[in-house]
PDB file of N, CA and C in Angstrom:
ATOM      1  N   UNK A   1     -17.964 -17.234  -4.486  1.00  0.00           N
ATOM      2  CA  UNK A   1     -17.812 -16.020  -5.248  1.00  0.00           C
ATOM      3  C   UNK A   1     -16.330 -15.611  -5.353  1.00  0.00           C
ATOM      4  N   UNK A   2     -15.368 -15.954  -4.484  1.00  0.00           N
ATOM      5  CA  UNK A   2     -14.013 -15.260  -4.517  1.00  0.00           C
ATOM      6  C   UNK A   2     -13.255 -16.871  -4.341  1.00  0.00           C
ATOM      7  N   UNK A   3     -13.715 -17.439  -4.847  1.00  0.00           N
ATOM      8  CA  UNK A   3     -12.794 -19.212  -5.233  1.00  0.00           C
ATOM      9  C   UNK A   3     -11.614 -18.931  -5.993  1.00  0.00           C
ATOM     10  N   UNK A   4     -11.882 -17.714  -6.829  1.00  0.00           N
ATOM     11  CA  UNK A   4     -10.756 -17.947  -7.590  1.00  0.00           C
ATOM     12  C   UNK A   4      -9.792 -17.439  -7.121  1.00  0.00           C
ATOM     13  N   UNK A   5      -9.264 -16.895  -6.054  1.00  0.00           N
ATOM     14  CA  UNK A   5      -8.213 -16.584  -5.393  1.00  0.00           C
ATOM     15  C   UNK A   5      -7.790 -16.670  -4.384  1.00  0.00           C
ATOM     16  N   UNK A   6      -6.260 -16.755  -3.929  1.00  0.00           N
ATOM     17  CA  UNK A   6      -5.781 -17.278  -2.846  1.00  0.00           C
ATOM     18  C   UNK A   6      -6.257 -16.425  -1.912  1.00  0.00           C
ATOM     19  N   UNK A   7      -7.179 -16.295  -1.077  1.00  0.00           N
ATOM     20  CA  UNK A   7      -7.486 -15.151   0.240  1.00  0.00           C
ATOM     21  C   UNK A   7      -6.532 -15.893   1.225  1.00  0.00           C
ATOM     22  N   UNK A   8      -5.689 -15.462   1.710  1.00  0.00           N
ATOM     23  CA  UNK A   8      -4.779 -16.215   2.365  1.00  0.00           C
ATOM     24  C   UNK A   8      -5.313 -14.428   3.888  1.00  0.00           C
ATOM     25  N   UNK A   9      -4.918 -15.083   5.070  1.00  0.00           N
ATOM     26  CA  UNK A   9      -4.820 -13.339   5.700  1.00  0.00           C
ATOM     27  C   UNK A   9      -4.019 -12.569   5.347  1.00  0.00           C
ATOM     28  N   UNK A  10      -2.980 -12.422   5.137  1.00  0.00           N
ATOM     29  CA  UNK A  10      -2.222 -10.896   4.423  1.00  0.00           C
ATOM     30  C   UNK A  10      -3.286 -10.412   3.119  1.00  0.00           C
ATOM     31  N   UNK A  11      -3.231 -11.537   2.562  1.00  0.00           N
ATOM     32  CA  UNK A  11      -4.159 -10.844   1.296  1.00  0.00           C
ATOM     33  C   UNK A  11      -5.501 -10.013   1.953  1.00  0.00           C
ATOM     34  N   UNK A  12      -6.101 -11.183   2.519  1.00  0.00           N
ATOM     35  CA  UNK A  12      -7.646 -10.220   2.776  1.00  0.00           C
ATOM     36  C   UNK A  12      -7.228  -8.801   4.019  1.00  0.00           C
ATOM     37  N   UNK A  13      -6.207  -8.934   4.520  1.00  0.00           N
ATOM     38  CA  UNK A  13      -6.074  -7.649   5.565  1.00  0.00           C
ATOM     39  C   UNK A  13      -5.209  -6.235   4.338  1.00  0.00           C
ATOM     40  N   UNK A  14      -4.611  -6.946   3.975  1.00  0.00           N
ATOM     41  CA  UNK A  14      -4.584  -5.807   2.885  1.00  0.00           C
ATOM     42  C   UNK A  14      -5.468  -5.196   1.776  1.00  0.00           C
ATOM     43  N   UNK A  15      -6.563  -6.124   1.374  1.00  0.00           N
ATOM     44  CA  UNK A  15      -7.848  -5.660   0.418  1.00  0.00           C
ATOM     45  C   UNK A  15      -8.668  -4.729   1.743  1.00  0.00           C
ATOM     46  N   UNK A  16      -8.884  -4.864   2.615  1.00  0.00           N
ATOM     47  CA  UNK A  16      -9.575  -4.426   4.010  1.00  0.00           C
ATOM     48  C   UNK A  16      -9.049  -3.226   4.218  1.00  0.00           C
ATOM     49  N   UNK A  17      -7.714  -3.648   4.171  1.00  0.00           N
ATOM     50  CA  UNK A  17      -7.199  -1.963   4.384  1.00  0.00           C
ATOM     51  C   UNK A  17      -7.113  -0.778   2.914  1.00  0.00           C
ATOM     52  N   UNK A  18      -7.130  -1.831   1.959  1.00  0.00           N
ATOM     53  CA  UNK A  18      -7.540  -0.160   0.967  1.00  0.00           C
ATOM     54  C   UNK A  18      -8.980  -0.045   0.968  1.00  0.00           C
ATOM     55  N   UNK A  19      -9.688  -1.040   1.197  1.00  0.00           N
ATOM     56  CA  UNK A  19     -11.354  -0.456   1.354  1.00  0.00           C
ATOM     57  C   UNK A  19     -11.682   0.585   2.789  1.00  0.00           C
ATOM     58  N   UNK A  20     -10.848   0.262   3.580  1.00  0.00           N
ATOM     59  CA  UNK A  20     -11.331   1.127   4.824  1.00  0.00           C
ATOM     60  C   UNK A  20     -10.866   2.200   4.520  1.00  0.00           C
ATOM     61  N   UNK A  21      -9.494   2.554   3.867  1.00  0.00           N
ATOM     62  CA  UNK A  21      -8.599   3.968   3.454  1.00  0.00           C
ATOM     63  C   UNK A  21      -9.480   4.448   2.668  1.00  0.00           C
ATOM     64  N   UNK A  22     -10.573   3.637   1.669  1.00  0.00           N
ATOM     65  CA  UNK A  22     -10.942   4.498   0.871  1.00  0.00           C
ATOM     66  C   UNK A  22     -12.373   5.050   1.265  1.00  0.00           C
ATOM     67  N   UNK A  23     -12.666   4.558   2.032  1.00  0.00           N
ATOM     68  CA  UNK A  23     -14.045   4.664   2.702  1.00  0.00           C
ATOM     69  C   UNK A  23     -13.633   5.950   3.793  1.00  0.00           C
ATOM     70  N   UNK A  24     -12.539   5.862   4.433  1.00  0.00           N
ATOM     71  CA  UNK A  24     -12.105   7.212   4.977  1.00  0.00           C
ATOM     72  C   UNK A  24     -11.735   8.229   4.960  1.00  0.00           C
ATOM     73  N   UNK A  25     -11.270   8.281   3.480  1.00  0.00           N
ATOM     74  CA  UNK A  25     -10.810   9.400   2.609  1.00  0.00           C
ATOM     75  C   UNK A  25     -12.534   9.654   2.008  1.00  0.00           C
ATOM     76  N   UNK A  26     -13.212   9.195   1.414  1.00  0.00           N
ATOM     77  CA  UNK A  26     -14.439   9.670   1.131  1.00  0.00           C
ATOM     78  C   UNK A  26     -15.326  10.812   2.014  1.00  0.00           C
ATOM     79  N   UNK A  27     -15.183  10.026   3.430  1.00  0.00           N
ATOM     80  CA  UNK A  27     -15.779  10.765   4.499  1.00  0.00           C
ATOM     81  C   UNK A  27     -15.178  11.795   4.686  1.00  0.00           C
ATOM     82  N   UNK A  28     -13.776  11.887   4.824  1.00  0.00           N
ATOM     83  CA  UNK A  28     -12.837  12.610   4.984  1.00  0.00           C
ATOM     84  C   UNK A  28     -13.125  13.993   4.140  1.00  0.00           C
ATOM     85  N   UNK A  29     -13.154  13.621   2.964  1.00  0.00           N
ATOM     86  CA  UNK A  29     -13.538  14.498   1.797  1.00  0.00           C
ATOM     87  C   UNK A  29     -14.475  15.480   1.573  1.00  0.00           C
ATOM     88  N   UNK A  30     -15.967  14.743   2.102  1.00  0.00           N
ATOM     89  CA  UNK A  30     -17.174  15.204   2.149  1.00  0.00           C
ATOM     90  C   UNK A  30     -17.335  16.480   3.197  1.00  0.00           C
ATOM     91  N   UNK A  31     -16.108  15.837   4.437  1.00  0.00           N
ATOM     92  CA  UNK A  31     -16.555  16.517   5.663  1.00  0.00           C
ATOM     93  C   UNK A  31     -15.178  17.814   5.626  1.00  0.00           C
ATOM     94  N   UNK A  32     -14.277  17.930   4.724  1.00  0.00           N
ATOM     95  CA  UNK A  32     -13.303  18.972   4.747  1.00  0.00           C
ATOM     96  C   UNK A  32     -12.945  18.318   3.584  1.00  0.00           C
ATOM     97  N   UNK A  33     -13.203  19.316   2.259  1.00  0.00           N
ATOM     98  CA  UNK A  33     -12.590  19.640   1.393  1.00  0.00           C
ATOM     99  C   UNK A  33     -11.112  19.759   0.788  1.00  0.00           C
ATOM    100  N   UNK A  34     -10.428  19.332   0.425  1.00  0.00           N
ATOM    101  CA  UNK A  34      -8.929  19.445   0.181  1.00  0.00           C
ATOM    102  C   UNK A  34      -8.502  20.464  -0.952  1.00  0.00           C
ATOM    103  N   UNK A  35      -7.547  21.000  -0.893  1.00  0.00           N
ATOM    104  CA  UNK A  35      -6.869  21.838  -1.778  1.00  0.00           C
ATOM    105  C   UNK A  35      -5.711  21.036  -2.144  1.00  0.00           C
ATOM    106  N   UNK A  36      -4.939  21.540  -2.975  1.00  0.00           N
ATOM    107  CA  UNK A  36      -3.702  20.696  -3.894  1.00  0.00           C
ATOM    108  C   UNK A  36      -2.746  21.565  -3.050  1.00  0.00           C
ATOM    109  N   UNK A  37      -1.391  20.600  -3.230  1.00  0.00           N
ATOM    110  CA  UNK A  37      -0.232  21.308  -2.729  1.00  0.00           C
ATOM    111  C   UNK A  37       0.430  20.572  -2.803  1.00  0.00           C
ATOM    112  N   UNK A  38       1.984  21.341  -2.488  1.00  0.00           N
ATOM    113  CA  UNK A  38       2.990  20.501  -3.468  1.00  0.00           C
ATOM    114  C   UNK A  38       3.971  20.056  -1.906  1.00  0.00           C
ATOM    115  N   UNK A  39       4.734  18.678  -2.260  1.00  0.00           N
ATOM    116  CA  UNK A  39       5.499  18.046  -1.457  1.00  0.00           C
ATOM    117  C   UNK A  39       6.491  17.563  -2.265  1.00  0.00           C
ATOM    118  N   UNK A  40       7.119  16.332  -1.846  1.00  0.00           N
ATOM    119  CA  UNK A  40       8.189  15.982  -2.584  1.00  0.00           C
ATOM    120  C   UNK A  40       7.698  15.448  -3.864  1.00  0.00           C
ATOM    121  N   UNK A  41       6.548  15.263  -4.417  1.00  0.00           N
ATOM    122  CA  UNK A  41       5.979  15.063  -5.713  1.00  0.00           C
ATOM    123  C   UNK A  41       6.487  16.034  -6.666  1.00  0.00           C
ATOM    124  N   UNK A  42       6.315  15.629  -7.554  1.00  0.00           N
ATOM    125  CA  UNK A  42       6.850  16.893  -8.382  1.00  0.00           C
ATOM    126  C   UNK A  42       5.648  17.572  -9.254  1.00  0.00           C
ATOM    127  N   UNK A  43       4.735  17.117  -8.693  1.00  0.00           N
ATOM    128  CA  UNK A  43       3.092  18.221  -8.828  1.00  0.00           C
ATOM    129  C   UNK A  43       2.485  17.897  -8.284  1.00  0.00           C
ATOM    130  N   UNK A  44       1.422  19.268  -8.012  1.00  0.00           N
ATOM    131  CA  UNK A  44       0.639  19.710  -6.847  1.00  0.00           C
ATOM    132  C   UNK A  44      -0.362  18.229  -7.139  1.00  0.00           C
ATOM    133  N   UNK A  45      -1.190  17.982  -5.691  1.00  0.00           N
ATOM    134  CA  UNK A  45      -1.573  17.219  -5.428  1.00  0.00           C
ATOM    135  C   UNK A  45      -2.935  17.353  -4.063  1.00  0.00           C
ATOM    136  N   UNK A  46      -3.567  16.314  -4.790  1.00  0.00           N
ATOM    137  CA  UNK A  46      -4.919  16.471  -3.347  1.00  0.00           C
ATOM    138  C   UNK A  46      -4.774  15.140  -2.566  1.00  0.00           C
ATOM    139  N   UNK A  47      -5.787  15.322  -1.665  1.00  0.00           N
ATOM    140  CA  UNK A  47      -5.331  14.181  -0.767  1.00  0.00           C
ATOM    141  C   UNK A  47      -5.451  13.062  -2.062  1.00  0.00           C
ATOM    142  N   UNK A  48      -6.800  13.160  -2.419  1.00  0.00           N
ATOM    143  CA  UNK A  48      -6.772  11.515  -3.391  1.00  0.00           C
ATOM    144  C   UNK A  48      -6.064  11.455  -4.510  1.00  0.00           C
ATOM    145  N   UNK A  49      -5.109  12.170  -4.722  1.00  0.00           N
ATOM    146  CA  UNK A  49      -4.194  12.277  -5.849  1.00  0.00           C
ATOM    147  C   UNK A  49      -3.209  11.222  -4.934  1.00  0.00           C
ATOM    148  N   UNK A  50      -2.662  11.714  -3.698  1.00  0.00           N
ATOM    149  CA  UNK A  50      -1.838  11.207  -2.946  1.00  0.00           C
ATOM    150  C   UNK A  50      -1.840   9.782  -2.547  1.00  0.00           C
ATOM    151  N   UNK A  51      -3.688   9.539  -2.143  1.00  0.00           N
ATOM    152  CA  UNK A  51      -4.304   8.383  -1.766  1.00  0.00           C
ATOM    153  C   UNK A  51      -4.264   7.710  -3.017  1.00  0.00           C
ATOM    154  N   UNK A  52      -4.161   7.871  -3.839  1.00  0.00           N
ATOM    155  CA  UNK A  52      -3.748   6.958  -5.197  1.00  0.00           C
ATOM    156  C   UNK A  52      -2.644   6.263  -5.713  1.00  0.00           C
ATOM    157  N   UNK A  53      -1.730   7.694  -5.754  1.00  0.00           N
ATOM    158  CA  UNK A  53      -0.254   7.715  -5.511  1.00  0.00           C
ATOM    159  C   UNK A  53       0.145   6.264  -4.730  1.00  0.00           C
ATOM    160  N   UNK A  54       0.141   6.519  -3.377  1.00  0.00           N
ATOM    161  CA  UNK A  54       0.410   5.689  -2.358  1.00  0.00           C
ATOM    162  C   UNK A  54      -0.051   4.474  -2.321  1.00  0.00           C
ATOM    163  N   UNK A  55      -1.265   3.869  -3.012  1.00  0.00           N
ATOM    164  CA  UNK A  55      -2.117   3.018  -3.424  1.00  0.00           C
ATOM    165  C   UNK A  55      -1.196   1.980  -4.396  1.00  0.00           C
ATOM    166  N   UNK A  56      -0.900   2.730  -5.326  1.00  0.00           N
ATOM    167  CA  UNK A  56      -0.099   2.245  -6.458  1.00  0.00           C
ATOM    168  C   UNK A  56       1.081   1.549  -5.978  1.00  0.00           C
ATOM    169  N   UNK A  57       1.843   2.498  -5.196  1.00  0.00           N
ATOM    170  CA  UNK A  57       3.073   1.782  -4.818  1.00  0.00           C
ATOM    171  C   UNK A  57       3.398   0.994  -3.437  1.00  0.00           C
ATOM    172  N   UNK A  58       1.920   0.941  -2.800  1.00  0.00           N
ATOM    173  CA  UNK A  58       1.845   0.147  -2.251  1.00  0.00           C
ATOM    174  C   UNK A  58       1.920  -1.287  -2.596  1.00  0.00           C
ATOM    175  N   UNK A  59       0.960  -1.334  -4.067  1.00  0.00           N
ATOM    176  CA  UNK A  59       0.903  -2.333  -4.542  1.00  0.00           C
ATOM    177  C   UNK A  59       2.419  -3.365  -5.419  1.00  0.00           C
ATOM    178  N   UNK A  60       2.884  -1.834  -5.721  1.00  0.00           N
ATOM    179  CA  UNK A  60       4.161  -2.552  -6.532  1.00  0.00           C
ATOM    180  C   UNK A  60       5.697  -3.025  -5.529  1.00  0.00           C
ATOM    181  N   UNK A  61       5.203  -2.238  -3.969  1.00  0.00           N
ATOM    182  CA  UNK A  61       5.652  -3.258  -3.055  1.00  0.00           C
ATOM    183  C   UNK A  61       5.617  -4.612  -2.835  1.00  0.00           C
ATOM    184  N   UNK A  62       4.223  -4.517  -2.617  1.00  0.00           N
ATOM    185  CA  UNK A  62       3.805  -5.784  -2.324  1.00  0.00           C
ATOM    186  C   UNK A  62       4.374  -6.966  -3.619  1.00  0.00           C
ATOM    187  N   UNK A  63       3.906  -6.719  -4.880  1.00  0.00           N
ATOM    188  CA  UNK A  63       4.083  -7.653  -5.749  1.00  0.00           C
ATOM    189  C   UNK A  63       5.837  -7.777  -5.911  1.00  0.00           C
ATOM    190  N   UNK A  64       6.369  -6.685  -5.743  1.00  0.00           N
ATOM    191  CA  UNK A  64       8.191  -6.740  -5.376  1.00  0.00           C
ATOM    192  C   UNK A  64       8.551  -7.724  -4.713  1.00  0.00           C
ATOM    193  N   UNK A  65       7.836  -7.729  -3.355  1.00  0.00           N
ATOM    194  CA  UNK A  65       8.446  -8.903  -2.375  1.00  0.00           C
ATOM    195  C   UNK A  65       7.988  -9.728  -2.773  1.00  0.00           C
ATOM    196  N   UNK A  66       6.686 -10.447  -3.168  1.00  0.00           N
ATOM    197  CA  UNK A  66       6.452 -11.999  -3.284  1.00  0.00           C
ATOM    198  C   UNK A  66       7.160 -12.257  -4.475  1.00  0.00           C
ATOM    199  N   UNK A  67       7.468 -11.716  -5.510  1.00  0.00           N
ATOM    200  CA  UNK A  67       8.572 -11.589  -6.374  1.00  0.00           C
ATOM    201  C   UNK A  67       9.883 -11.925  -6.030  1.00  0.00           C
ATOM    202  N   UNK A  68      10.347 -11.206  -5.186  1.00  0.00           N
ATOM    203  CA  UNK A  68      11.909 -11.742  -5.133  1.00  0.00           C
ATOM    204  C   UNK A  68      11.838 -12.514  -3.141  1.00  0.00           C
ATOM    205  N   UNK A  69      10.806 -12.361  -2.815  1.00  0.00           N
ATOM    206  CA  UNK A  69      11.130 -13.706  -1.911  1.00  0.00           C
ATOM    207  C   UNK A  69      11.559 -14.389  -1.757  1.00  0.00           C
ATOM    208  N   UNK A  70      11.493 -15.334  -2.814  1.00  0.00           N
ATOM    209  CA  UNK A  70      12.521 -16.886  -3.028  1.00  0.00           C
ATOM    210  C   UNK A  70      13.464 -16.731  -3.036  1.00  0.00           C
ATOM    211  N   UNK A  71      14.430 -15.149  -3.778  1.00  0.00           N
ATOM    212  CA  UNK A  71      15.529 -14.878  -3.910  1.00  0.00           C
ATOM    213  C   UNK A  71      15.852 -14.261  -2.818  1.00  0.00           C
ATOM    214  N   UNK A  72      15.548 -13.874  -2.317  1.00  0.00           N
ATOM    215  CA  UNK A  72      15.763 -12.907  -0.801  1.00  0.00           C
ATOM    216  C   UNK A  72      16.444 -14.333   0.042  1.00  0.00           C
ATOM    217  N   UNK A  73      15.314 -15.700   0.458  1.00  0.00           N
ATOM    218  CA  UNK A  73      15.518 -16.745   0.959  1.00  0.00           C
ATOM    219  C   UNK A  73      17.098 -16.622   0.345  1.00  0.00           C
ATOM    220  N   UNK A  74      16.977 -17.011  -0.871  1.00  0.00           N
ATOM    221  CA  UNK A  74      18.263 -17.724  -1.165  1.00  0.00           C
ATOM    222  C   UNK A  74      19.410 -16.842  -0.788  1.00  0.00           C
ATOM    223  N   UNK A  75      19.597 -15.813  -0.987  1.00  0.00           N
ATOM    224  CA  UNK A  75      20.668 -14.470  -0.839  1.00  0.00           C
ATOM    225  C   UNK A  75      21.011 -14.403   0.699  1.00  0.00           C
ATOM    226  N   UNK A  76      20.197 -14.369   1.492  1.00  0.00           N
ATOM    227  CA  UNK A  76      20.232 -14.018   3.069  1.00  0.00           C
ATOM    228  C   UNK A  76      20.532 -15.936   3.639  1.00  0.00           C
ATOM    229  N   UNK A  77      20.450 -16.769   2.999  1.00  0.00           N
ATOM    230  CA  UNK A  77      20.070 -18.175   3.069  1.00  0.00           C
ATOM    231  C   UNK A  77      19.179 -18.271   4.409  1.00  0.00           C
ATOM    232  N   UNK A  78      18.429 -17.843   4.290  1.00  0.00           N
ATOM    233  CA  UNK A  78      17.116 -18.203   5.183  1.00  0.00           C
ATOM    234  C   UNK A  78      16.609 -19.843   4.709  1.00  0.00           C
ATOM    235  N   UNK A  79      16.067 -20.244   6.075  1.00  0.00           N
ATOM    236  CA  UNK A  79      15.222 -21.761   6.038  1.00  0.00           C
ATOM    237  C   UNK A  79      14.007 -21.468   5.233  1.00  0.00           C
ATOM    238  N   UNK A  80      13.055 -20.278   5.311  1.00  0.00           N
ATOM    239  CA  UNK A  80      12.166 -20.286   4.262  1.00  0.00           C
ATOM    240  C   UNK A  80      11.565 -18.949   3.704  1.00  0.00           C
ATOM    241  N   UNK A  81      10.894 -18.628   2.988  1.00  0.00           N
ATOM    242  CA  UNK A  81      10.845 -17.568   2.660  1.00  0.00           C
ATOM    243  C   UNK A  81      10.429 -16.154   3.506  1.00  0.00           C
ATOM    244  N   UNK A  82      10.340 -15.092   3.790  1.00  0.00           N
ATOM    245  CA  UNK A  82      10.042 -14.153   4.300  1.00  0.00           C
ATOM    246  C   UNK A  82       8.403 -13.910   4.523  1.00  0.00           C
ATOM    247  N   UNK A  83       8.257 -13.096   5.255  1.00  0.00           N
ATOM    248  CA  UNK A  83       6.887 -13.373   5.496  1.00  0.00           C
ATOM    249  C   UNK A  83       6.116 -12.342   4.778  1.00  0.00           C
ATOM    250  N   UNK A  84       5.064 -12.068   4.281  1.00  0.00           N
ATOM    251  CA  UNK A  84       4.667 -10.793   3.148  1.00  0.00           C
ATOM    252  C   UNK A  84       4.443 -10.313   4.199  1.00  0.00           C
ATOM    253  N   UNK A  85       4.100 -10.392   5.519  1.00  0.00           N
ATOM    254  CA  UNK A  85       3.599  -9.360   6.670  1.00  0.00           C
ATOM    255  C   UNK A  85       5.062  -7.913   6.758  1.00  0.00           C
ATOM    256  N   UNK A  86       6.041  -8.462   5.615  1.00  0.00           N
ATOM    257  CA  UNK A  86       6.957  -7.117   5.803  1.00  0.00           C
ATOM    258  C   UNK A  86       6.413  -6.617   5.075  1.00  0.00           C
ATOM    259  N   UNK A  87       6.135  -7.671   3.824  1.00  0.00           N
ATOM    260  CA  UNK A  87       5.453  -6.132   2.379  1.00  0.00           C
ATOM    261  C   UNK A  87       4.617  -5.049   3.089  1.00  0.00           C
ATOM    262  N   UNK A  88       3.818  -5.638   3.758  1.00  0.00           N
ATOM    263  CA  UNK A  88       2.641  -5.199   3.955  1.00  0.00           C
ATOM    264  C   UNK A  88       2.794  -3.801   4.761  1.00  0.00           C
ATOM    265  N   UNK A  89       3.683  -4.145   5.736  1.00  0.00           N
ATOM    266  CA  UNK A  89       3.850  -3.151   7.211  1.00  0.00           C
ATOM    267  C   UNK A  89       4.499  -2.011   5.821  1.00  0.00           C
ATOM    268  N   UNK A  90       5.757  -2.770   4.935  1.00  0.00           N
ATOM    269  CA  UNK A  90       6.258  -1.800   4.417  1.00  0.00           C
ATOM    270  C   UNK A  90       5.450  -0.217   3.608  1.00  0.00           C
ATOM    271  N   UNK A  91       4.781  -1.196   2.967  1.00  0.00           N
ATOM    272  CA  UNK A  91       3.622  -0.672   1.545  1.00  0.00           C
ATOM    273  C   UNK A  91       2.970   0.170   2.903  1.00  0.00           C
ATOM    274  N   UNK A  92       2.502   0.056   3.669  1.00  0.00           N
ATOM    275  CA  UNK A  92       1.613   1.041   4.794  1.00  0.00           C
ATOM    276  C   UNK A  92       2.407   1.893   4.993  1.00  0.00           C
ATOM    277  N   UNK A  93       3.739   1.550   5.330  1.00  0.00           N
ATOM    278  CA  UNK A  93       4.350   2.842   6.126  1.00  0.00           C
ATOM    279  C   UNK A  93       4.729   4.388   4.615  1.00  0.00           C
ATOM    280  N   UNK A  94       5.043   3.414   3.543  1.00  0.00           N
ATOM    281  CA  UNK A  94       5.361   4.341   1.969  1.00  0.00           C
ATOM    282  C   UNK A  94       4.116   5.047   2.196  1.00  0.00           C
ATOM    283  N   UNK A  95       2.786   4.302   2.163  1.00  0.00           N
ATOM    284  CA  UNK A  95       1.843   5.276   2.048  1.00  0.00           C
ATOM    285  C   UNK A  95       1.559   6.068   2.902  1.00  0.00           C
ATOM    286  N   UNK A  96       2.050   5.717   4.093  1.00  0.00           N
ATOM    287  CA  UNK A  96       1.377   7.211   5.505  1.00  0.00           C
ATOM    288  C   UNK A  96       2.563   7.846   4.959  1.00  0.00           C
ATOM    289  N   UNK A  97       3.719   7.922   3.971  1.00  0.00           N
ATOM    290  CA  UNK A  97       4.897   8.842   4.291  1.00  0.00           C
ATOM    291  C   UNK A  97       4.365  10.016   2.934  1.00  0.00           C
ATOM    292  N   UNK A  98       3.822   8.761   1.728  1.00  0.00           N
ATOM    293  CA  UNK A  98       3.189   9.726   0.544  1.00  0.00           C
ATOM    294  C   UNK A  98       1.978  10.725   0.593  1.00  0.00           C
ATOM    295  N   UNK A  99       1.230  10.159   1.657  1.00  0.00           N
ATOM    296  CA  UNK A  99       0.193  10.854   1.958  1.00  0.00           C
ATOM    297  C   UNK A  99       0.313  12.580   3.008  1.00  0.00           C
ATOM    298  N   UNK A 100       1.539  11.951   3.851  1.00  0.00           N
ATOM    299  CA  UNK A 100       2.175  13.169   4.685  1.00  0.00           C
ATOM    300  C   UNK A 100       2.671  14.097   3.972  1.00  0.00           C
ATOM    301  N   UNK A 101       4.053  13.606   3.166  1.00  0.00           N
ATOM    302  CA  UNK A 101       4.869  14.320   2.974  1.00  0.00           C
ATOM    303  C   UNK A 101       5.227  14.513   1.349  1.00  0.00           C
ATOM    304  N   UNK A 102       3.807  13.514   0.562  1.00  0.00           N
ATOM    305  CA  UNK A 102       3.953  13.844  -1.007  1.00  0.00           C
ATOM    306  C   UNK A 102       3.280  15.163  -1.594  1.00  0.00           C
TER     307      UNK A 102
END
């Protein structure tokens, strides 16, 4: 069923982790209600405005680094490319910071 793509572990621990975020924000939701409010966003916002937010640019992390990886290698002259386990830690930490402090 999922042949057609590389499930490599970064990949599947990162699909895992927006299904569990979103499965926790649901509960989250059900069990305390959110109001909008404003952070460094530049409009008011609910948690899943935020949880979206953060979602997004998690993702355009991630696709950033396997993107310029090769070039990163070459620039830093590393033996081989970087490991996406930075995207990953990175894209997590943007989102606990958008979710805090957006």
């Amino acid at each position: 069923m999922f042949d057609w793509m590389a499930w490599t572990t970064p990949v599947a621990v990162f699909f895992v982790s927006i299904v569990l975020l979103l499965v926790g924000m649901t509960v989250w939701e059900i069990r305390s209600p959110t109001t909008r409010r404003r952070g460094f966003l530049p409009l008011a916002t609910t948690r899943g405005d935020r949880l979206f937010i953060g979602l997004l640019l998690a993702a355009y992390v991630n696709l950033g680094f396997v993107g310029l990886s090769g070039k990163l290698a070459e620039w830093l002259n590393l033996s081989s490319e970087p490991s996406v386990w930075i995207s990953f830690v990175l894209s997590m930490l943007l989102l606990l910071w958008v979710m805090r402090k957006g």
